[in-house]
Protein backbone atom coordinates (compact mmCIF):
# COMPACT_ATOMS: atom_id res chain seq x y z
CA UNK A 1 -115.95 -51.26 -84.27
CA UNK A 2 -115.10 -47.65 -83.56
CA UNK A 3 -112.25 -47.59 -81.19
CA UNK A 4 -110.48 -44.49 -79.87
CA UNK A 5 -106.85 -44.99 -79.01
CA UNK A 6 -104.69 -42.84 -76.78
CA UNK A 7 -101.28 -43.39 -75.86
CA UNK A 8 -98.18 -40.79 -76.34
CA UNK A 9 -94.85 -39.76 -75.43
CA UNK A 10 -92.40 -42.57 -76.70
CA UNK A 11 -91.92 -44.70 -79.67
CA UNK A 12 -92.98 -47.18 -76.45
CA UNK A 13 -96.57 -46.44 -76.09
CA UNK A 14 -96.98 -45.61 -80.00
CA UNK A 15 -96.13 -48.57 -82.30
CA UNK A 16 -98.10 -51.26 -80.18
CA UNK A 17 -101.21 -48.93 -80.55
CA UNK A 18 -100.52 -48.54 -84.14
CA UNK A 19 -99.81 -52.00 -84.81
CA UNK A 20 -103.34 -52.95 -83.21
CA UNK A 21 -104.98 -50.26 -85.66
CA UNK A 22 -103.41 -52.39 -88.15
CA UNK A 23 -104.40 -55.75 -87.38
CA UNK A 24 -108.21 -54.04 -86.47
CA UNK A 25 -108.25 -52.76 -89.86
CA UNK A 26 -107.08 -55.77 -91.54
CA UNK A 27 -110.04 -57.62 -89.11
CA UNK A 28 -112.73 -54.85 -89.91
CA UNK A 29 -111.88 -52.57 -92.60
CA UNK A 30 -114.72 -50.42 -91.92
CA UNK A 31 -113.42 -49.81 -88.35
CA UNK A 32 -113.18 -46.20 -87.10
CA UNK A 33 -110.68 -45.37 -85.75
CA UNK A 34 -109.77 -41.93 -83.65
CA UNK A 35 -106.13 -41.39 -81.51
CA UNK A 36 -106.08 -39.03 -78.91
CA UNK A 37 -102.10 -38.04 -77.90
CA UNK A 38 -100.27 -35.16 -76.63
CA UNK A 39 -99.57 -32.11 -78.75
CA UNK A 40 -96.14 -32.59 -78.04
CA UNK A 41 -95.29 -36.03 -78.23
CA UNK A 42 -93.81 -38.19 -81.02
CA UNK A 43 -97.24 -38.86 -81.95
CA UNK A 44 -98.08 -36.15 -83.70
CA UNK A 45 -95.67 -37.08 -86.83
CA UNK A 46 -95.85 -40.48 -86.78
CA UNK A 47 -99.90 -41.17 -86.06
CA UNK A 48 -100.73 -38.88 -89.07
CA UNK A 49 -97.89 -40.14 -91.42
CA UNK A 50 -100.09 -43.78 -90.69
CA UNK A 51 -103.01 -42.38 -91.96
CA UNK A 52 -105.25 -42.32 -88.78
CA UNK A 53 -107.26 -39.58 -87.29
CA UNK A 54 -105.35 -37.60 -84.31
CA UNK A 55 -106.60 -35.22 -81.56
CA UNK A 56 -104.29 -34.25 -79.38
CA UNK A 57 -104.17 -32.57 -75.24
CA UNK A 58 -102.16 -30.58 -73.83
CA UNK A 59 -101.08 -32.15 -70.97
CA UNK A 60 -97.60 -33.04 -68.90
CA UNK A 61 -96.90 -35.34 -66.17
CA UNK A 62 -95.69 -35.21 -62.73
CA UNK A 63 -92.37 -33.89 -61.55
CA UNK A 64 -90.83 -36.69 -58.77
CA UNK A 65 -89.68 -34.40 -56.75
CA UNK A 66 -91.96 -31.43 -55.00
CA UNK A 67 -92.72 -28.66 -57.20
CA UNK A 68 -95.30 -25.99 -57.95
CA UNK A 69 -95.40 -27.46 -61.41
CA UNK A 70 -97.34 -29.82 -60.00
CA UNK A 71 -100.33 -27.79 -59.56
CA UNK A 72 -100.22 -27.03 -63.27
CA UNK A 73 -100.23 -30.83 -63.74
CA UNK A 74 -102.90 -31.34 -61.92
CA UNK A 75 -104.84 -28.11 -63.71
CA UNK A 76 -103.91 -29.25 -67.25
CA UNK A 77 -104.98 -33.17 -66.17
CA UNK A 78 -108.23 -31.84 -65.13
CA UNK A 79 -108.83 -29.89 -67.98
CA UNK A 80 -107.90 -32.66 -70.15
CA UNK A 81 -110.53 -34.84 -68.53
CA UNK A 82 -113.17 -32.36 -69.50
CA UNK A 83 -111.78 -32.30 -73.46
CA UNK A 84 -111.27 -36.06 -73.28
CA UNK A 85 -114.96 -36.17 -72.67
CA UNK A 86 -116.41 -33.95 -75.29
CA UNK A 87 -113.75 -35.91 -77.70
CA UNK A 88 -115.60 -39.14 -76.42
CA UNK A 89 -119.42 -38.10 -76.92
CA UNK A 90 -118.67 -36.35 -80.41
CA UNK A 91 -116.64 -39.76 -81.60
CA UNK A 92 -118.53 -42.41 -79.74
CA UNK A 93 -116.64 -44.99 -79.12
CA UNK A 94 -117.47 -48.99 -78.59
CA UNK A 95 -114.73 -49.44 -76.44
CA UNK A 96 -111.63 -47.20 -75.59
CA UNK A 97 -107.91 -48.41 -75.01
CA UNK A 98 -104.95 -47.04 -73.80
CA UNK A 99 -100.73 -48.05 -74.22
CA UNK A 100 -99.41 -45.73 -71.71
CA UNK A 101 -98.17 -42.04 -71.10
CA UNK A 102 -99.85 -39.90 -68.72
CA UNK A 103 -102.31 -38.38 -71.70
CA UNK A 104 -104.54 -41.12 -71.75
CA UNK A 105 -104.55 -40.81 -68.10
CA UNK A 106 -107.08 -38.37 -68.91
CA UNK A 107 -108.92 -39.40 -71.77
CA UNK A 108 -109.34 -43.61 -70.13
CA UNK A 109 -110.63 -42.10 -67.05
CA UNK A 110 -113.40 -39.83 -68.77
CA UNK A 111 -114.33 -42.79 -70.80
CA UNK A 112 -114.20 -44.75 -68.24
CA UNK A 113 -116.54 -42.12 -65.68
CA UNK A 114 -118.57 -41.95 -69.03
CA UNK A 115 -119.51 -45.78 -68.66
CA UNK A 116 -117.84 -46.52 -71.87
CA UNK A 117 -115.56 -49.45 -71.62
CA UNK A 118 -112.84 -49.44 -71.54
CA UNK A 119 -109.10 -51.03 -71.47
CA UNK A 120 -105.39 -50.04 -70.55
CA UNK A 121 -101.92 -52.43 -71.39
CA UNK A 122 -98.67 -52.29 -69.72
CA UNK A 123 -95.71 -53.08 -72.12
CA UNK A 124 -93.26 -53.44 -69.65
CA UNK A 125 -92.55 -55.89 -66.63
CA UNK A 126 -92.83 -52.75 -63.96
CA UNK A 127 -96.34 -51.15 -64.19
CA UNK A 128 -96.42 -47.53 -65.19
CA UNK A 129 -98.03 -44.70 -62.37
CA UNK A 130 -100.49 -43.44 -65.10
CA UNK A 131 -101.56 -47.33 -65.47
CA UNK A 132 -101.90 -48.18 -61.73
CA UNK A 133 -103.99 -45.71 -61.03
CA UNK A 134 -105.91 -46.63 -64.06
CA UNK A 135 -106.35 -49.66 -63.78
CA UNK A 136 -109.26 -48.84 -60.53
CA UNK A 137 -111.28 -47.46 -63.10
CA UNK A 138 -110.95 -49.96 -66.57
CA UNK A 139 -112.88 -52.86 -67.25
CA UNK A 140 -109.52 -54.61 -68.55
CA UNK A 141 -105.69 -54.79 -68.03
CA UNK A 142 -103.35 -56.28 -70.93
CA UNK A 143 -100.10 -56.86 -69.72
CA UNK A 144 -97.05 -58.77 -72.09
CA UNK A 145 -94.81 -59.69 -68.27
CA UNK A 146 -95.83 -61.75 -65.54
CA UNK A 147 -94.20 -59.84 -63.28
CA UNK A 148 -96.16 -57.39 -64.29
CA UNK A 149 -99.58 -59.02 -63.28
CA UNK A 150 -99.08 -58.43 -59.01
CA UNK A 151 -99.62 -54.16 -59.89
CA UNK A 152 -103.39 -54.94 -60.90
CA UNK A 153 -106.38 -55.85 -59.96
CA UNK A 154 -105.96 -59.54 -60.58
CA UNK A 155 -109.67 -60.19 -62.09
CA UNK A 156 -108.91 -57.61 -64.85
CA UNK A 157 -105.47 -58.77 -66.07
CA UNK A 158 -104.93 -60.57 -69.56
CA UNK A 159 -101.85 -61.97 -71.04
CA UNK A 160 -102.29 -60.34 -74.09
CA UNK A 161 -98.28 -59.65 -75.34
CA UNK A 162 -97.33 -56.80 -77.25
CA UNK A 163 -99.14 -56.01 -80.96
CA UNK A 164 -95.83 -55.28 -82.65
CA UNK A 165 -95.00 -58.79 -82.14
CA UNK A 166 -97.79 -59.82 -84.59
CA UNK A 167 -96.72 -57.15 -86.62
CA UNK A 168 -93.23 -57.48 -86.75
CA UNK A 169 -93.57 -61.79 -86.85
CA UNK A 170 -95.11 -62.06 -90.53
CA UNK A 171 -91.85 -59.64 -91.63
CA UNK A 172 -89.43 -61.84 -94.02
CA UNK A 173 -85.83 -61.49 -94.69
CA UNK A 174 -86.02 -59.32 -98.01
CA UNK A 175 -81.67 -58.73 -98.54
CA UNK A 176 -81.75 -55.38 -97.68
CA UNK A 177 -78.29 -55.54 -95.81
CA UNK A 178 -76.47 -56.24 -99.27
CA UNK A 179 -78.69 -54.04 -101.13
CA UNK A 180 -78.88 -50.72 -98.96
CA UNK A 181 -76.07 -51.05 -96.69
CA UNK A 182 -73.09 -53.35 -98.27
CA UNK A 183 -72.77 -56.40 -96.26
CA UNK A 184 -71.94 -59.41 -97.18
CA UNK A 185 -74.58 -61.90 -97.87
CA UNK A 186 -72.81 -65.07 -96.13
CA UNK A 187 -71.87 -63.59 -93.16
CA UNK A 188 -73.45 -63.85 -90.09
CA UNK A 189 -74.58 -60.41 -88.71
CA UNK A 190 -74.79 -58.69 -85.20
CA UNK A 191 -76.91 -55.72 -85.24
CA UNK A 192 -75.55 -52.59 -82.53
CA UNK A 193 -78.67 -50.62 -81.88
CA UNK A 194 -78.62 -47.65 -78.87
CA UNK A 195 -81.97 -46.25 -80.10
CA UNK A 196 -82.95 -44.04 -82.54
CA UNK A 197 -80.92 -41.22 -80.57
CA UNK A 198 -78.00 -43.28 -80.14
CA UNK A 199 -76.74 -44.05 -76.41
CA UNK A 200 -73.77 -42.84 -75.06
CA UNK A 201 -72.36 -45.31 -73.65
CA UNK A 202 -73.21 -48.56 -75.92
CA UNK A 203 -71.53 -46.18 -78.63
CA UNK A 204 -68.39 -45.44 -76.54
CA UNK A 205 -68.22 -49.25 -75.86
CA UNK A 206 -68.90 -50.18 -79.45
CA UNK A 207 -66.18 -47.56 -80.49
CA UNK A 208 -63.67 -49.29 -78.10
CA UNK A 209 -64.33 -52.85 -79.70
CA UNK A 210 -63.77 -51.98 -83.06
CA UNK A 211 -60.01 -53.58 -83.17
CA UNK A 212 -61.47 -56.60 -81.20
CA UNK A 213 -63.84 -56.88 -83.98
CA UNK A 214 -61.10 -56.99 -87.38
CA UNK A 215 -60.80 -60.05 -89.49
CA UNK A 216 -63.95 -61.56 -87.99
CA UNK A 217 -65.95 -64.21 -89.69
CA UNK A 218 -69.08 -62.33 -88.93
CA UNK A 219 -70.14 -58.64 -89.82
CA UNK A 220 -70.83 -55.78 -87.34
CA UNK A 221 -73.47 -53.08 -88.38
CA UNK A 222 -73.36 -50.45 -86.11
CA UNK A 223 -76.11 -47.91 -86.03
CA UNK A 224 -75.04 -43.96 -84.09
CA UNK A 225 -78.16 -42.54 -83.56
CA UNK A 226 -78.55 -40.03 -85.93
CA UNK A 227 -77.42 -36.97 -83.75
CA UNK A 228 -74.45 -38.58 -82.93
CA UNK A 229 -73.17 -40.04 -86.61
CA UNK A 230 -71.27 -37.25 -87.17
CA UNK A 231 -69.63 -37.09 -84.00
CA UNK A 232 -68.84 -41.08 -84.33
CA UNK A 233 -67.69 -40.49 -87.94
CA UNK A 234 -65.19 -37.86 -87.12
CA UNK A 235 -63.46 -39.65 -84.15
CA UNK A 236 -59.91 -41.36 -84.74
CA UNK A 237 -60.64 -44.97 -84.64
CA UNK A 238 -63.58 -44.99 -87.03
CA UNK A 239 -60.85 -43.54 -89.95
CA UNK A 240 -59.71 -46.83 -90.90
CA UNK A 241 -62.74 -49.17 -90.15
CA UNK A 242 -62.20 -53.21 -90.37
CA UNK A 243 -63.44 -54.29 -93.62
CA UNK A 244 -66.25 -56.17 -91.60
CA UNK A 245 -67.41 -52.77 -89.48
CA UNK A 246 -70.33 -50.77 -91.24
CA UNK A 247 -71.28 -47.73 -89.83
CA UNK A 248 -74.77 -45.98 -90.43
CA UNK A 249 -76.69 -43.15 -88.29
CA UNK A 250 -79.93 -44.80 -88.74
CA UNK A 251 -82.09 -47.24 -90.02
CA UNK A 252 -85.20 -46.63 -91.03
CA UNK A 253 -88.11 -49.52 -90.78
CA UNK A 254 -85.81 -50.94 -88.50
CA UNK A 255 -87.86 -54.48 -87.80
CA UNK A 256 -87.86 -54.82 -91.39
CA UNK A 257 -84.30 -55.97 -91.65
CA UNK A 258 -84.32 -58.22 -88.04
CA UNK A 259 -84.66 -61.39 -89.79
CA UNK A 260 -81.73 -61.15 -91.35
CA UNK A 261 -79.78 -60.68 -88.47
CA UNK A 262 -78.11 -63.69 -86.42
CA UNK A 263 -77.55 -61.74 -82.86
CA UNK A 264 -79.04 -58.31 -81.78
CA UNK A 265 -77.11 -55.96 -79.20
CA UNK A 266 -78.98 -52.73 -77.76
CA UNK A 267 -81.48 -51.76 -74.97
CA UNK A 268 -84.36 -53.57 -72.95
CA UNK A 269 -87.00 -51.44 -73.94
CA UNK A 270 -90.41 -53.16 -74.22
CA UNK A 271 -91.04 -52.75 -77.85
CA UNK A 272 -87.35 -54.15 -78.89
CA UNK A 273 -87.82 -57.32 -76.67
CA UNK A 274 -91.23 -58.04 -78.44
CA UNK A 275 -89.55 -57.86 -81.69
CA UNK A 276 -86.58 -60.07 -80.22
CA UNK A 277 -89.01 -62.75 -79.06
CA UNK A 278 -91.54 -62.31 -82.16
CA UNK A 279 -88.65 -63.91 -84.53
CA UNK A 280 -86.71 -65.58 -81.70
CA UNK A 281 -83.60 -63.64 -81.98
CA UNK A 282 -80.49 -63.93 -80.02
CA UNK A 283 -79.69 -61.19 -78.20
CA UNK A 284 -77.26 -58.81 -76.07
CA UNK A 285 -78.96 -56.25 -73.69
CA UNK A 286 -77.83 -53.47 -72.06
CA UNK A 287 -80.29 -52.36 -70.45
CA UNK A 288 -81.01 -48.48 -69.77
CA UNK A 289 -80.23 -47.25 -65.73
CA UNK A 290 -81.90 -44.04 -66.73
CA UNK A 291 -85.85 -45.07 -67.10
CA UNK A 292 -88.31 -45.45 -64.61
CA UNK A 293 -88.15 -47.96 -61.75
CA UNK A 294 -85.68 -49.38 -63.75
CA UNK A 295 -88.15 -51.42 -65.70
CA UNK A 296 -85.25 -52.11 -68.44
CA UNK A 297 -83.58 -54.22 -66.55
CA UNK A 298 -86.21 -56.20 -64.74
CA UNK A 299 -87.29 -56.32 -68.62
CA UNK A 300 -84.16 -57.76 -69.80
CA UNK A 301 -84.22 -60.38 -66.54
CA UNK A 302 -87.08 -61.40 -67.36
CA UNK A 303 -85.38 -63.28 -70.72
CA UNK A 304 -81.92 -63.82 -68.88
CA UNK A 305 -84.18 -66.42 -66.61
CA UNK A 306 -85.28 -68.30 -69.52
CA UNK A 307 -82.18 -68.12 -71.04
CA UNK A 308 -83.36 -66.21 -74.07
CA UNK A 309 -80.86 -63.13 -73.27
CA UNK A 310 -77.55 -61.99 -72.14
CA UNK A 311 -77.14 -59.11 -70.65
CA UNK A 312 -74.38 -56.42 -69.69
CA UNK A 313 -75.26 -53.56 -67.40
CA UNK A 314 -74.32 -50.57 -68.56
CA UNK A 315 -72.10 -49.83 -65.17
CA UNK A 316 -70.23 -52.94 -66.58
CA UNK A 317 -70.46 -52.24 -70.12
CA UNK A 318 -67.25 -51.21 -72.19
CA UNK A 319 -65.21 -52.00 -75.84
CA UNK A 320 -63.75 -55.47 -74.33
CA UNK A 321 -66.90 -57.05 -72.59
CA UNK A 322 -68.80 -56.25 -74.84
CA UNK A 323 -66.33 -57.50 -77.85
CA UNK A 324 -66.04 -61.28 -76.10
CA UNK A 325 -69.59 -61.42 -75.05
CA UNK A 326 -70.26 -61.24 -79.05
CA UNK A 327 -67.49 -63.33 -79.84
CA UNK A 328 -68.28 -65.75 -77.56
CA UNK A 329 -71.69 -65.91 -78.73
CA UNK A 330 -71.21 -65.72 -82.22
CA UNK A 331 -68.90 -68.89 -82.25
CA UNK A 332 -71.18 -70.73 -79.65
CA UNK A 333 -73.49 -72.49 -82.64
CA UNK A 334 -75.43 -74.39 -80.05
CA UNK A 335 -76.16 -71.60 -77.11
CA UNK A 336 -76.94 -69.35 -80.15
CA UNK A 337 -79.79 -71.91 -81.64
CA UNK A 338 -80.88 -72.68 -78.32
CA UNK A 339 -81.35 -68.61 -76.82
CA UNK A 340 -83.00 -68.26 -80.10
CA UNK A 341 -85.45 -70.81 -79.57
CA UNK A 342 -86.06 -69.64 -76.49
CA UNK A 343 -86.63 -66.92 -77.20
CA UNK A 344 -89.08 -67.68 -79.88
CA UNK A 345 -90.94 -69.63 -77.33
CA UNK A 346 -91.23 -66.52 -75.00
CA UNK A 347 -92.87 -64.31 -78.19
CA UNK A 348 -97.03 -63.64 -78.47
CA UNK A 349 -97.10 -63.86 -82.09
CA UNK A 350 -100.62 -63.19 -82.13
CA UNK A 351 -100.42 -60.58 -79.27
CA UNK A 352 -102.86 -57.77 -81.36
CA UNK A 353 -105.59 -60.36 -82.13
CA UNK A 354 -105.84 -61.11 -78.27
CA UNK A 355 -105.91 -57.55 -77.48
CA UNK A 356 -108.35 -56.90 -79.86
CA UNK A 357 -110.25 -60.33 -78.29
CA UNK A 358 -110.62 -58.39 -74.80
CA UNK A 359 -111.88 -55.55 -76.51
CA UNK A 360 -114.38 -57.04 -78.72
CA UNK A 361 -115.65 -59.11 -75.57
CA UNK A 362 -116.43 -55.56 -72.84
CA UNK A 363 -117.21 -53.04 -76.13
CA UNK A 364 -120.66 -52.23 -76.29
């Protein structure tokens, strides 16, 4: 197969497209493979450190409120279209797919007005603008919500999940929180995760619980965001950390150390919840107010109603709730095995092999 790829902006829209160039390549190792992102975007470190092909656009979206910027969005979007094509006849794709971000706006709709077929997914529960208006044009819709579904043209949508779940599912517990970061082995471990950036707030919070969290039974790894280590590090009340506290700015492979982990705390964003469900983790969410329609949240619901999740919004988020809601948790054997299996239950372990399905079954 020779697939072209384009998806761009966020971690969000990256990994799932690199974790079905994975699972393709595993499938059909003489698959070609070319990604088409912005020149601006995360992509351009991460898709070349993977070893794939990358073009890139220069291209930005649309400001929400009235602006003349807007006409240079529509300028650059238009003259993306006409480089997404020449990209397209020079690579020749079978079929063409893209994860989200407004670049492959441009590219699926040339490939799409060049009769080539093609196919969009929607990680999160609320459907993306770049992906609703796409999704007129493509031959196919993968979506990993069901609330997600009712923004489409109902013929074209597929459950497919979210390839990192595949990905991230076959991952085994290999020790690496004795070995790299000093925690005990028979302990039970939460994980506090704000992103790679760190947020704010869950920091503050997590700062606040740190005498709620001494002479525990179980272990807290808390992870800064690497911007904001330093400023964590030199605050008062991490100078004399509980023996059962470990603070680190960042980890890197992150998914690689989830199955050692007996409860996960951090934010709603599509990726992290098809890890979550992948291994059937417990989990805390806090869900970010700051992203688009709010889709964290209805993502985070959507696991609170099966009782895979709890969640804390972030308005009601600080060192005590979020201290007791662990607690509680942690010492709760039976809710704990039972959100875990629920959670389990919820996960599309094979998520990149259905994807790749759909394409297979409209490529040329």
């Amino acid at each position: 197969m020779r697939l072209l790829v384009s998806g761009g902006g966020t971690g969000g829209h990256i990994y799932p497209a690199l974790a079905l160039i994975e699972d393709l390549k595993k499938q059909d190792p003489d698959a070609e493979v070319l990604y088409v992102g912005t020149d601006r975007g995360l992509e351009t470190k991460i898709v070349p450190a993977a070893g794939i092909k990358l073009k890139t656009l220069h291209i930005q979206g649309f400001k929400r409120s009235l602006s003349v910027d807007n006409l240079k969005t529509i300028y650059l979007f238009l003259k993306s279209v006409r480089e997404s094509k020449k990209i397209i006849k020079e690579f020749g794709p079978d079929a063409v797919i893209g994860t989200g971000g407004y670049v492959c706006g441009a590219v699926v709709y040339a490939a799409a007005k060049l009769k080539i077929p093609t196919m969009i997914h929607e990680q999160n529960s609320v459907a993306g603008v770049t992906n609703k208006f796409l999704s007129h044009f493509v031959d196919k819709v993968g979506i990993c919500f069901d609330d997600a579904k009712e923004a489409f043209p109902a013929a074209k949508v597929v459950m497919t999940g979210n390839p990192r779940a595949q990905q991230v599912a076959q991952m085994q517990a290999t020790g690496r929180l004795v070995s790299e970061y000093g925690l005990a082995a028979n302990k039970k471990t939460v994980l506090i995760f704000g992103g790679s950036q760190g947020a704010p707030k869950i920091n503050e919070a997590s700062l606040q619980a740190l005498e709620y969290f001494a002479d525990k039974e179980y272990q807290v790894l808390f992870v800064t965001g690497q911007k904001r280590y330093d400023q964590i590090m030199a605050d008062n009340r991490t100078q004399d950390l509980p023996a059962n506290v470990f603070i680190v700015p960042y980890i890197a492979d992150m998914p690689a150390i989830l199955p050692e982990l007996s409860l996960i705390v951090g934010r709603a964003g599509a990726t992290s919840l098809a890890e979550i469900t992948a291994l059937g983790l417990p989990s805390i969410l806090i869900p970010s107010p700051y992203v688009t329609a709010d889709h964290q949240t209805k993502n985070a619901q959507s696991l609170v109603n099966k009782q895979a999740a709890l969640m804390i919004r972030e308005g009601d988020l600080n060192g005590e709730t979020l201290a007791q809601t662990i607690d509680r948790l942690l010492q709760d054997e039976k809710q704990r095995k039972q959100m875990a299996q629920n959670a389990y239950q919820v996960g599309v372990r094979d998520a990149s092999d259905r994807v790749l399905q759909v394409l297979t079954s409209i490529k040329k």
